[in-house]
Protein backbone atom coordinates (compact mmCIF):
# COMPACT_ATOMS: atom_id res chain seq x y z
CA UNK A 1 101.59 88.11 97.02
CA UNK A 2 100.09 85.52 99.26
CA UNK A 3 103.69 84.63 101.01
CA UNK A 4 103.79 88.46 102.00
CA UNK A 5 100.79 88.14 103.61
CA UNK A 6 102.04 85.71 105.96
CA UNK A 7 103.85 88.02 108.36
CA UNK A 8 100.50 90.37 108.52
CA UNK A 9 98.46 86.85 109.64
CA UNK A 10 101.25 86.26 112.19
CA UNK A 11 101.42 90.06 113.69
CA UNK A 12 97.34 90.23 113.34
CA UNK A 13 96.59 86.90 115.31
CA UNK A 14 94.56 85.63 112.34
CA UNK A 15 94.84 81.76 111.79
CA UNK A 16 97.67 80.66 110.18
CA UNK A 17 95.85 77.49 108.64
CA UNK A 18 94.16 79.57 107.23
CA UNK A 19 96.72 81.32 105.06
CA UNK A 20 98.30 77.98 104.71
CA UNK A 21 95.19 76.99 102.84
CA UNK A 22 94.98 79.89 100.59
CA UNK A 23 98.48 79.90 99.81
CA UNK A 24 98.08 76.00 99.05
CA UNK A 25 94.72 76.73 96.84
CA UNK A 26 97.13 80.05 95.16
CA UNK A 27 99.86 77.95 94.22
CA UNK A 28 97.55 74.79 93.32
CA UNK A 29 95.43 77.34 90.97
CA UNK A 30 98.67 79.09 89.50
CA UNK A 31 100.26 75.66 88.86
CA UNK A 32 97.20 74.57 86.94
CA UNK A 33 97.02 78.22 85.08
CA UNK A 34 100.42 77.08 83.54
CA UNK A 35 99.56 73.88 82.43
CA UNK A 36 96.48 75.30 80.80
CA UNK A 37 99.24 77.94 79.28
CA UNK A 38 101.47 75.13 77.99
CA UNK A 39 98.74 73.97 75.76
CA UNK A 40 98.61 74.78 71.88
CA UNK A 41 96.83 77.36 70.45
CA UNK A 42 95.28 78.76 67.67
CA UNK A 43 92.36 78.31 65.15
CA UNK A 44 93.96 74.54 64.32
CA UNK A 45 93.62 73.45 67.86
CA UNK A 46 90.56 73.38 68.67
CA UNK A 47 90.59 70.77 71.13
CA UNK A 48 93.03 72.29 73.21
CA UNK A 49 91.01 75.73 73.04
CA UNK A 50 87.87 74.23 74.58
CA UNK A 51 90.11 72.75 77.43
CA UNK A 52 92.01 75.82 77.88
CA UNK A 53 88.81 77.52 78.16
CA UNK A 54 86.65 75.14 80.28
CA UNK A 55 89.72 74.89 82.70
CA UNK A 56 90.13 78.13 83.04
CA UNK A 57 86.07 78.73 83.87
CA UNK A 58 86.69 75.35 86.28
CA UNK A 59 89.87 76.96 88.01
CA UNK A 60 87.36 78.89 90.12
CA UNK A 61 85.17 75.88 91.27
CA UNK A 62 88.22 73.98 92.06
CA UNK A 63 89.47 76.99 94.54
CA UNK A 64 86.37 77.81 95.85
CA UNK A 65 84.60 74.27 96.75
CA UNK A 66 87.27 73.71 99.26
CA UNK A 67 87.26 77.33 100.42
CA UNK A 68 83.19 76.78 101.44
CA UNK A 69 84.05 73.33 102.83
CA UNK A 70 86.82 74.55 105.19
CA UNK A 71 84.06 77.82 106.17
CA UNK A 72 81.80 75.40 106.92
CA UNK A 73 83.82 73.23 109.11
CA UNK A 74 85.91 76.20 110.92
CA UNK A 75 84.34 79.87 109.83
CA UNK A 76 87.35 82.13 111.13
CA UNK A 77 89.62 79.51 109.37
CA UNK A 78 88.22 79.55 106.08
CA UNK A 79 87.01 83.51 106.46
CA UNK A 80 90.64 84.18 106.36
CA UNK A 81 91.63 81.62 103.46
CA UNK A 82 89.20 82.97 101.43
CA UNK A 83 89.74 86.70 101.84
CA UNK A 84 93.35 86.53 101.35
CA UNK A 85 92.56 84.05 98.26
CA UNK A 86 90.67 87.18 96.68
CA UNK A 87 92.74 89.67 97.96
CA UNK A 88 95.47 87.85 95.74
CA UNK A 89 92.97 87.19 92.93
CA UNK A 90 92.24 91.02 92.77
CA UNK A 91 96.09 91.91 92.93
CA UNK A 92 97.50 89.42 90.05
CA UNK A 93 94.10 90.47 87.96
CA UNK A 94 94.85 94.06 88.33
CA UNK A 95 98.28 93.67 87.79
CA UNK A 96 97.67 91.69 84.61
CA UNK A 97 95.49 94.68 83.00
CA UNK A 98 98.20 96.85 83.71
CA UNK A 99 100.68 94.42 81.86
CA UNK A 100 98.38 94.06 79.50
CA UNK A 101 97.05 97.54 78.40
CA UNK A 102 99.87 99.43 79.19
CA UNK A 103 102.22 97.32 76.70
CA UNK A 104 102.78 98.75 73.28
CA UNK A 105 100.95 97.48 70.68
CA UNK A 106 102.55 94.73 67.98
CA UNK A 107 102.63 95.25 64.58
């Protein structure tokens, strides 16, 4: 999602830094989604739940501190990181209820 937005930044005249930031942030955040995923799970890991979970509630923080610092130090820069950065949140979350609910259920 966030590499096909590059060609609409280039075409618009919208700075490129600052889709270079959110795709930096997206792929930072998805890499750190599938460590989270690689942990073990279940009732006997308890451990790794609470990290799992506290990572995952973290994973926002961790996007959106730098998106406010970069805002604050160049507005139309970090304007346009941080729209496309939700843009592409909204996409992959909608997406994922549609995976999600529309799968049949297991037995």
């Amino acid at each position: 999602m966030i590499f096909l937005a590059l060609p609409v930044f280039a075409v618009a005249g919208w700075p490129l830094k600052g889709w270079a930031i959110a795709a930096v942030l997206w792929v930072g955040a998805e890499v750190f989604a599938l460590v989270l995923a690689r942990l073990p799970s279940g009732a006997d890991n308890l451990a790794a739940a609470g990290m799992r979970g506290i990572g995952t509630t973290s994973r926002a923080l961790l996007v959106g501190i730098p998106l406010v610092i970069v805002t604050v130090s160049n507005e139309s820069v970090g304007i346009a990181a941080a729209g496309l950065y939700a843009v592409a949140f909204t996409v992959e979350l909608a997406v994922g209820l549609v995976t999600y609910f529309g799968a049949e259920a297991k037995a």
